[in-house]
N, C-alpha and C. Protein backbone atom coordinates (compact mmCIF):
# COMPACT_ATOMS: atom_id res chain seq x y z
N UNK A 1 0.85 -1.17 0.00
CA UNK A 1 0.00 0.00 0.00
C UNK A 1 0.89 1.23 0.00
N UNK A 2 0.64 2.43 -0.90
CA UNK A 2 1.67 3.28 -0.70
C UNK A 2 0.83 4.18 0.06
N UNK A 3 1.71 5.26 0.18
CA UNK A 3 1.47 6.17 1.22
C UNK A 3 0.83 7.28 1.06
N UNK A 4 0.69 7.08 0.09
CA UNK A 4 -0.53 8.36 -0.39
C UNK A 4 -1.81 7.76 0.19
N UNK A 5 -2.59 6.52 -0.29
CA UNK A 5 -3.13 5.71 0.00
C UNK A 5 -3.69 6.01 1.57
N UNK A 6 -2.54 5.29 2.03
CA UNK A 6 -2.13 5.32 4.02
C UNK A 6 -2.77 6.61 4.07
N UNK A 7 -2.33 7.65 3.23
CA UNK A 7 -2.20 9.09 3.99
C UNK A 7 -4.22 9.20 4.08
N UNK A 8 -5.07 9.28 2.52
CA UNK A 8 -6.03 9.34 2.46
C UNK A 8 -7.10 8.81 3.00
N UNK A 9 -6.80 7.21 3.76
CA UNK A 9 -7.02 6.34 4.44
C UNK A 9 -7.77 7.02 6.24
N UNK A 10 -6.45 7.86 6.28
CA UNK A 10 -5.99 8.09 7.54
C UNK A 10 -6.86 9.25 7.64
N UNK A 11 -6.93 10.36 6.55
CA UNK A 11 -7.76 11.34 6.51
C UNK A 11 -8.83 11.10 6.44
N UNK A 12 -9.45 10.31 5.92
CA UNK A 12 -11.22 9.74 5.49
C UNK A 12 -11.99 9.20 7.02
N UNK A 13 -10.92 8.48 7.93
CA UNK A 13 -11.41 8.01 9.51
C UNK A 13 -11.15 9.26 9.86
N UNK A 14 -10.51 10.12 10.27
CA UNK A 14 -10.36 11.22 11.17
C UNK A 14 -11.61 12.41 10.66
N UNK A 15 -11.58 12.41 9.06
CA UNK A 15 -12.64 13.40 8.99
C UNK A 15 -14.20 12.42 9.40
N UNK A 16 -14.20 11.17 8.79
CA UNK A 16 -15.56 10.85 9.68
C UNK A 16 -15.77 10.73 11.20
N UNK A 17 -14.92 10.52 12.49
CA UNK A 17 -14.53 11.13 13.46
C UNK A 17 -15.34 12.49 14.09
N UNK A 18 -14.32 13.26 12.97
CA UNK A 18 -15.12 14.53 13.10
C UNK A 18 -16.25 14.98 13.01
N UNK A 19 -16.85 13.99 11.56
CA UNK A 19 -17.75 14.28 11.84
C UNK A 19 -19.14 13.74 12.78
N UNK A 20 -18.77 12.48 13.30
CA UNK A 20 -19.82 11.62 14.56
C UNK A 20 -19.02 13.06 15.59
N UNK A 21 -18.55 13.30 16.03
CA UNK A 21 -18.11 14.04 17.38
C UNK A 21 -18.99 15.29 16.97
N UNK A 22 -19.10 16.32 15.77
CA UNK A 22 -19.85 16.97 15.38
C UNK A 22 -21.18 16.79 15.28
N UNK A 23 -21.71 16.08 15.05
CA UNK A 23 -23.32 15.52 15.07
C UNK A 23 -23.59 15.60 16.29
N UNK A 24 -22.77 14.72 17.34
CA UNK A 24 -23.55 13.95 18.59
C UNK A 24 -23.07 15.43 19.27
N UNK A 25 -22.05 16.53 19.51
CA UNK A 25 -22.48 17.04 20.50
C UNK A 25 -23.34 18.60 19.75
N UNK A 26 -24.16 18.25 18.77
CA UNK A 26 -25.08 18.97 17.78
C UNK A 26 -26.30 18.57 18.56
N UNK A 27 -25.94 17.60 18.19
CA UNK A 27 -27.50 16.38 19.08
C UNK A 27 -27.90 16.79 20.94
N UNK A 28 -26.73 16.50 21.16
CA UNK A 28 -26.39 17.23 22.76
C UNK A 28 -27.02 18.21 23.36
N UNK A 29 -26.37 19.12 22.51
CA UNK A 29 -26.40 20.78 22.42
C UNK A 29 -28.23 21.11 22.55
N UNK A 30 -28.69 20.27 21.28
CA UNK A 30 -30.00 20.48 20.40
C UNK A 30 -30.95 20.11 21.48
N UNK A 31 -30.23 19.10 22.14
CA UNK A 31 -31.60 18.20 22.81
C UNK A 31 -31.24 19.02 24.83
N UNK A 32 -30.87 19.63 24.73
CA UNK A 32 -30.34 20.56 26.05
C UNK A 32 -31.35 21.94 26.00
N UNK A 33 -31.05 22.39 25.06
CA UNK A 33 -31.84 23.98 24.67
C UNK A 33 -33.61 23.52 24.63
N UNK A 34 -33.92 22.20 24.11
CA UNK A 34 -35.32 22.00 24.26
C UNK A 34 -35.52 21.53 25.96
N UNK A 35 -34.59 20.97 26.52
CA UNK A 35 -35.16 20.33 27.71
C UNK A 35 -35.16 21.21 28.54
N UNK A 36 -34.02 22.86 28.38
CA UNK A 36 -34.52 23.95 29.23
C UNK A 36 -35.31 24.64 28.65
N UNK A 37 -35.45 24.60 27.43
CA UNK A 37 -36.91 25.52 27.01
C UNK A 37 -38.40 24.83 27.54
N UNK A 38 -38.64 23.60 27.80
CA UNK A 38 -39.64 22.75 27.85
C UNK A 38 -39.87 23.00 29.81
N UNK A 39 -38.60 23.11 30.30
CA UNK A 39 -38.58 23.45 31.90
C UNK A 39 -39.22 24.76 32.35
N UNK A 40 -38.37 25.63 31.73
CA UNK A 40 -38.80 27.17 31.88
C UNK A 40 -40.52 27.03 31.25
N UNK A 41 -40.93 26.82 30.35
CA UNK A 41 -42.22 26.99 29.99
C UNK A 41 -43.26 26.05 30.66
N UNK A 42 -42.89 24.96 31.97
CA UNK A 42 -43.78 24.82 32.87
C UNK A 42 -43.31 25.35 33.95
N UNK A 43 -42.44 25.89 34.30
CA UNK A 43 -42.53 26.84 35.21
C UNK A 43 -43.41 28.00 35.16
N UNK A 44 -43.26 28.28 34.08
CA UNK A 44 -44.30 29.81 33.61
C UNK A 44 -45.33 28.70 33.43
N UNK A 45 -46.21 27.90 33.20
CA UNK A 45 -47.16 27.77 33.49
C UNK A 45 -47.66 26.73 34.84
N UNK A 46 -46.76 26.43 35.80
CA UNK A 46 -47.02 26.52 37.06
C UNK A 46 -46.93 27.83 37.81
N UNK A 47 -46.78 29.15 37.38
CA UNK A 47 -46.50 30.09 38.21
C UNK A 47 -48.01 30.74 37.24
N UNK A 48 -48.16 30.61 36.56
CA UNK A 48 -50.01 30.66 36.21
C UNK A 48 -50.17 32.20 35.15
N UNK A 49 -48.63 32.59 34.83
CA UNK A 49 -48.48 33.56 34.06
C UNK A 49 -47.44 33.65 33.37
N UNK A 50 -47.17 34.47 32.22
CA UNK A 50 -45.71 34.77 31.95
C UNK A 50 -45.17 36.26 31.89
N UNK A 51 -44.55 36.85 32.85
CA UNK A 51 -43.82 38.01 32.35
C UNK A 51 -42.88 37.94 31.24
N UNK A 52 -43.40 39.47 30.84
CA UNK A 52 -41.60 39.85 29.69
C UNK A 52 -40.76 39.38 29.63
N UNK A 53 -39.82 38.79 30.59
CA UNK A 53 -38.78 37.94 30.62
C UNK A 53 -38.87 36.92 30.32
N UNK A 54 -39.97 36.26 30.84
CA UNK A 54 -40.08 34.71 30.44
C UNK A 54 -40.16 34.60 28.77
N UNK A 55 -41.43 35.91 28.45
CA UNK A 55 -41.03 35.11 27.22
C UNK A 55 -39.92 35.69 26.29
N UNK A 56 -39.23 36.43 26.72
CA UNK A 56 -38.13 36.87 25.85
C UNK A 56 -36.90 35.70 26.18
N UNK A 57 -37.05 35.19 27.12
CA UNK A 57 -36.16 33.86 27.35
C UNK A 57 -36.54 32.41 26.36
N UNK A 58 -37.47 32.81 26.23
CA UNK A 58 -38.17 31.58 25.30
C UNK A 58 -37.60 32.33 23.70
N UNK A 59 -37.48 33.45 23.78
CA UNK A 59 -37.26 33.57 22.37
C UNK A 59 -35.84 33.17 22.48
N UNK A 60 -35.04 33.66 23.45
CA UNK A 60 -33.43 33.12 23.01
C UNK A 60 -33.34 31.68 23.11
N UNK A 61 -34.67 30.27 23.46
CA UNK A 61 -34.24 29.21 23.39
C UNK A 61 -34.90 29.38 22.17
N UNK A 62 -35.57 30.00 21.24
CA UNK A 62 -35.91 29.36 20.68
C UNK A 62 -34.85 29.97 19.30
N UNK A 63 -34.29 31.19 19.06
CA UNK A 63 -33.22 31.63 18.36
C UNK A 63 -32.15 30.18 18.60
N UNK A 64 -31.48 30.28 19.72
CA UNK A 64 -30.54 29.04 19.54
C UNK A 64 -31.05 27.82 19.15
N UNK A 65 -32.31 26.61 19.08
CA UNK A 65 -32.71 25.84 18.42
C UNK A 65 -32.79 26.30 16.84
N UNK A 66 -32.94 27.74 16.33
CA UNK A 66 -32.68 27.63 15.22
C UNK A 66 -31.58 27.78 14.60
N UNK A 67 -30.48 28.55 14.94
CA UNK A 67 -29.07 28.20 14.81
C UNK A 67 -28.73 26.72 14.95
N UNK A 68 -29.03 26.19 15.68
CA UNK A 68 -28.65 24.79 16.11
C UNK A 68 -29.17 23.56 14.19
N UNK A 69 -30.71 24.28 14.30
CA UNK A 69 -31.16 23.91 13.02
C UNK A 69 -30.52 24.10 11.93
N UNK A 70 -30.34 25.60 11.47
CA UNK A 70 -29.43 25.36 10.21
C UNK A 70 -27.64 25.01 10.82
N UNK A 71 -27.31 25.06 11.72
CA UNK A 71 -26.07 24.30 11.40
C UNK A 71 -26.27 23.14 10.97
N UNK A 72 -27.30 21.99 11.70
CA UNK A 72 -27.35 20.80 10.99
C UNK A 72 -27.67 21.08 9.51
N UNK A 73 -27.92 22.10 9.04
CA UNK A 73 -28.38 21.77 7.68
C UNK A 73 -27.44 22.01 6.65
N UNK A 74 -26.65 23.10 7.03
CA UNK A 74 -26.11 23.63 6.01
C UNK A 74 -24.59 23.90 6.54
N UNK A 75 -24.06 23.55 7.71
CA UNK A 75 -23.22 23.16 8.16
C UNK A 75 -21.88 24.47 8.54
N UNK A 76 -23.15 25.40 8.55
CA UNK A 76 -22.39 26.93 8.81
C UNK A 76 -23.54 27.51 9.73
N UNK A 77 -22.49 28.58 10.65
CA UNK A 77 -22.88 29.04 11.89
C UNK A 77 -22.88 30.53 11.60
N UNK A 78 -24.76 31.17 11.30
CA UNK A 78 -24.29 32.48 10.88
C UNK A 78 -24.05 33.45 12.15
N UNK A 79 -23.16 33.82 11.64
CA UNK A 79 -23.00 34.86 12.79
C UNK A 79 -23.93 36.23 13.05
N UNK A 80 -25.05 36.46 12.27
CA UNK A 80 -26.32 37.12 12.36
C UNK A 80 -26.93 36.50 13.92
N UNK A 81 -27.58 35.14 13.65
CA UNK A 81 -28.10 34.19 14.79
C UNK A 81 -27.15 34.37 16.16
N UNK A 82 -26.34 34.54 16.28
CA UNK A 82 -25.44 35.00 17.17
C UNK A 82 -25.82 35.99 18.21
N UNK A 83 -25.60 37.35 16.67
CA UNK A 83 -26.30 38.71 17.53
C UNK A 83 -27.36 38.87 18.21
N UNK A 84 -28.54 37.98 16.91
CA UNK A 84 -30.01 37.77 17.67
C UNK A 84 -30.21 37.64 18.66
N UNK A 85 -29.36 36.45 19.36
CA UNK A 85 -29.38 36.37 20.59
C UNK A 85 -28.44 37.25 21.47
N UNK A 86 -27.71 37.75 21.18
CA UNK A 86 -27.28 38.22 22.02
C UNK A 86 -27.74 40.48 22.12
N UNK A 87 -28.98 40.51 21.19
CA UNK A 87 -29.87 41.74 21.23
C UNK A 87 -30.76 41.07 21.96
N UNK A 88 -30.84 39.93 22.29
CA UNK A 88 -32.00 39.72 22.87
C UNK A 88 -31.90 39.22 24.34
N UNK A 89 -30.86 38.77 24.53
CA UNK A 89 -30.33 38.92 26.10
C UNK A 89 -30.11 39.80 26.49
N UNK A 90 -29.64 40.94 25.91
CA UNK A 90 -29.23 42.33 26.34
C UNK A 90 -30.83 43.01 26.52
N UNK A 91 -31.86 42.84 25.74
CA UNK A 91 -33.17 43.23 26.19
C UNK A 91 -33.67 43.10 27.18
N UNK A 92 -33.83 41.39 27.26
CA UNK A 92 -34.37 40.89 27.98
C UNK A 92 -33.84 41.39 29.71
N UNK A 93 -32.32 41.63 29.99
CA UNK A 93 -31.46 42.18 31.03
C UNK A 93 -32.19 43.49 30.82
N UNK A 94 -32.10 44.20 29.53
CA UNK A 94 -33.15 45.86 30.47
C UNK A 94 -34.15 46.01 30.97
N UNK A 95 -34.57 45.36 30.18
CA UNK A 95 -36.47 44.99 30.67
C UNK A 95 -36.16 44.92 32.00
N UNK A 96 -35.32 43.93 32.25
CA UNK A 96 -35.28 43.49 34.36
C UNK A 96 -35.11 44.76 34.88
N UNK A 97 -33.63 44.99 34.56
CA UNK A 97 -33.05 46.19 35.18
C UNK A 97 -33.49 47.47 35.29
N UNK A 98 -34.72 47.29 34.56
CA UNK A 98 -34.92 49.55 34.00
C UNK A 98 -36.15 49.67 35.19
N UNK A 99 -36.59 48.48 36.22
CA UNK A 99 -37.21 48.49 37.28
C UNK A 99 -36.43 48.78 38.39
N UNK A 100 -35.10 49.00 38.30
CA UNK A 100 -34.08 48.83 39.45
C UNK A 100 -33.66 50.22 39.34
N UNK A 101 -33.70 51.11 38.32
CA UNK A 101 -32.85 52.26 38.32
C UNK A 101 -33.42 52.99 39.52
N UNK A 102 -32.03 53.56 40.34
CA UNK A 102 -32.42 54.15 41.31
C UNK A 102 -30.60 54.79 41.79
N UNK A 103 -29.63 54.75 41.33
CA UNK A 103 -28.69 55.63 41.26
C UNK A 103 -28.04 55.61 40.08
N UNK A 104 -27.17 56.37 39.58
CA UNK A 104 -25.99 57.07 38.44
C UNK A 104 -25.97 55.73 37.73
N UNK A 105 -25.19 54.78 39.06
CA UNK A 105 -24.80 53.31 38.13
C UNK A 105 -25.40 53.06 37.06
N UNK A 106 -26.63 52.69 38.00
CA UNK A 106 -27.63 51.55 37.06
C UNK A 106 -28.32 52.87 36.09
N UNK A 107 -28.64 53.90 35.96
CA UNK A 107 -28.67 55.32 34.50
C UNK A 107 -27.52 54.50 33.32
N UNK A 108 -26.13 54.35 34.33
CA UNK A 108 -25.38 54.41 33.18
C UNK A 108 -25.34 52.98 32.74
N UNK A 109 -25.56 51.93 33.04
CA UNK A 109 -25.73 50.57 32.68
C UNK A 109 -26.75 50.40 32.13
N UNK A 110 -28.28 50.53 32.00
CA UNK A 110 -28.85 50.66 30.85
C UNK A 110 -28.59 51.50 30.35
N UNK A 111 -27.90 52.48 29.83
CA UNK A 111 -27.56 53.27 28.73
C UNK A 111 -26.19 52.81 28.13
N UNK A 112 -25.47 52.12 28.95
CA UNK A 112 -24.61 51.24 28.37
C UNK A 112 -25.13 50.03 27.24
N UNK A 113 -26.18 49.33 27.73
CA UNK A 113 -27.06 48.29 27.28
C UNK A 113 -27.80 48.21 26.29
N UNK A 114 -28.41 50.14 26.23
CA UNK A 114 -28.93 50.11 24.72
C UNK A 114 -27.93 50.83 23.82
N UNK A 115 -26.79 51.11 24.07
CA UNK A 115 -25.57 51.40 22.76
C UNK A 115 -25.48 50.51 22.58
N UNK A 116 -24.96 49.25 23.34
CA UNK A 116 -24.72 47.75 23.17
C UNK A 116 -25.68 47.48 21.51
N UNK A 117 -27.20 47.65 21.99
CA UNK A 117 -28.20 46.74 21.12
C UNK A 117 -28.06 47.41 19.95
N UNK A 118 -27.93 48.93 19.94
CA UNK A 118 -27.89 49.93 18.48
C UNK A 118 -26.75 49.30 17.70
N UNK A 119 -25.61 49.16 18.67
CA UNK A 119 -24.07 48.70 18.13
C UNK A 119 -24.45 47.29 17.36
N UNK A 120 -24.80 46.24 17.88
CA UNK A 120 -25.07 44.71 17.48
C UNK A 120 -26.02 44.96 16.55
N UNK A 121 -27.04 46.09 16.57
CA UNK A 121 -28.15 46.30 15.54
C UNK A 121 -27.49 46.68 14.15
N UNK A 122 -26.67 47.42 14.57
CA UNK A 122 -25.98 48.01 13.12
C UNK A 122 -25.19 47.18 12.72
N UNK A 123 -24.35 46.64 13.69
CA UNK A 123 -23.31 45.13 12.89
C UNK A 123 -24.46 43.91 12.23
N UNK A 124 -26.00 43.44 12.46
CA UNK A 124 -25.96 42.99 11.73
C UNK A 124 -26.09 43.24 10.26
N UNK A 125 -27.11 44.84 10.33
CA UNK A 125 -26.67 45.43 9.23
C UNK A 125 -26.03 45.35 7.99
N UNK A 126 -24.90 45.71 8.43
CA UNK A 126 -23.69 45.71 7.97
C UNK A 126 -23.20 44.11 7.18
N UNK A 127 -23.74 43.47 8.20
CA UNK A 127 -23.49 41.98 7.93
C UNK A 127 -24.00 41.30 6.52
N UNK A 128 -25.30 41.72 6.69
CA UNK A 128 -26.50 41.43 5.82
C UNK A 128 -26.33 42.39 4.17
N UNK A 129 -25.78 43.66 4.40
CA UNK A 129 -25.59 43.97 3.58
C UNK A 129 -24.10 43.53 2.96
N UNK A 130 -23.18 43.43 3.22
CA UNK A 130 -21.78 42.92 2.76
C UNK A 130 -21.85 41.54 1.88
N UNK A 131 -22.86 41.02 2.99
CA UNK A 131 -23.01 39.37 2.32
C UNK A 131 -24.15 39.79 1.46
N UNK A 132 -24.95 40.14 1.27
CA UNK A 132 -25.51 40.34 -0.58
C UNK A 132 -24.59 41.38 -1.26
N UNK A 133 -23.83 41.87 -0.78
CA UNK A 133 -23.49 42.27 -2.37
C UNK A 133 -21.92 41.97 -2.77
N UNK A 134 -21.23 41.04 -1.55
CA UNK A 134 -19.88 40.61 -1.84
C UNK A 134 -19.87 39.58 -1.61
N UNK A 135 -21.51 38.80 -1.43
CA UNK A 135 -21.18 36.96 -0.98
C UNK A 135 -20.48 36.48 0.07
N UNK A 136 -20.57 35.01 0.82
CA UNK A 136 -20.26 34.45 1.89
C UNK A 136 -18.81 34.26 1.62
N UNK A 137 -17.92 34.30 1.94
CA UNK A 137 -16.48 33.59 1.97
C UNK A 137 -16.59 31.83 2.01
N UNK A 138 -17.33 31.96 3.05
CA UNK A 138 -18.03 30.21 3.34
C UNK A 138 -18.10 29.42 1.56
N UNK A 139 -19.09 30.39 0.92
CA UNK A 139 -19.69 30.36 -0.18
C UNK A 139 -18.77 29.40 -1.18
N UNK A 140 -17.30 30.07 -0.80
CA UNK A 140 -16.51 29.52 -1.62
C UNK A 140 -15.50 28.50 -1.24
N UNK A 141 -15.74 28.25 0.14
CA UNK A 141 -15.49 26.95 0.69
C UNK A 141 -16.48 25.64 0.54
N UNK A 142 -17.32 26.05 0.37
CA UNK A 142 -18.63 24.47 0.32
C UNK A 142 -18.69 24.52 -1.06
N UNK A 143 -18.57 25.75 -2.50
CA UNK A 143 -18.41 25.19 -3.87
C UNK A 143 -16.83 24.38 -4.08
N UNK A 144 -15.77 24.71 -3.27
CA UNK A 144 -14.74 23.90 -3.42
C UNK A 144 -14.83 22.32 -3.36
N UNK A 145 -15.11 22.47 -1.79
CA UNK A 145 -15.45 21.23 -1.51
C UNK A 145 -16.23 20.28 -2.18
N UNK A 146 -17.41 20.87 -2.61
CA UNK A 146 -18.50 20.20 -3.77
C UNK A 146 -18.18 19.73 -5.12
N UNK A 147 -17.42 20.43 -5.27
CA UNK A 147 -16.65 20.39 -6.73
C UNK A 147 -15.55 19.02 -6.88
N UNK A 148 -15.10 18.62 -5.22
CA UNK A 148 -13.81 17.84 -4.99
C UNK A 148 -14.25 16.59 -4.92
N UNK A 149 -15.72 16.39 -4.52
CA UNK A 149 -16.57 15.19 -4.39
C UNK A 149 -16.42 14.25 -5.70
């Protein structure tokens, strides 16, 4: 057997490897975000209501189940889904907090909180526009790859 062979051999187990270790802690991950989304939402309905929080917490399980979704699908992690959640944790934290203001601090920590969301608002922006009119970089990693098949 030569060693090219050996070599391709060797690459074909390690990339399938990768990819069972990729699936199962996909699977993990996937089946974690429903079993605390499924917790939190009988809590809120053993507590016989839902505040703002609750359900803005339900939206960030339910943003990360869909990230979680298209990674299985398409095997890229947009970094849009990212921000989502993380404009929406930063909400969900003012919403709490803008009941608490009561010195300088906490003035300047939600006002810290919504530059935060304007800032992440405009990066995705930015995001969304770059990628239509200069395409994914990704884009030209999965036609490589496709092409090599």
């Amino acid at each position: 057997m030569s060693i090219g062979k050996t070599r391709d051999k060797i690459q074909n187990i390690g990339d399938a490897m990768v990819d069972v270790f990729h699936y199962l802690a996909l699977f993990v991950i996937g089946g974690t975000i429903v079993w605390s989304a499924i917790y939190e939402y009988i809590h809120i309905m053993a507590t016989g209501h839902a505040k703002l929080k609750d359900i803005l917490l339900l939206f960030i399980y339910l943003e990360l189940g869909a990230m979680i979704g298209i990674y299985f699908k398409t095997h890229r992690l947009p970094v849009q889904f990212l921000i989502y959640i993380a404009i929406t944790a930063l909400s969900r934290h003012l919403v709490i907090d803008v009941q608490k203001v009561n010195s300088d601090f906490h003035l300047y920590l939600l006002l810290s909180i919504t530059v935060s969301i304007v800032i992440l608002s405009l990066s995705v922006m930015i995001l969304t526009y770059t990628g239509r009119k200069f395409g994914h970089p990704e884009d030209d990693v999965l036609d490589k790859n496709n092409t090599n098949e």
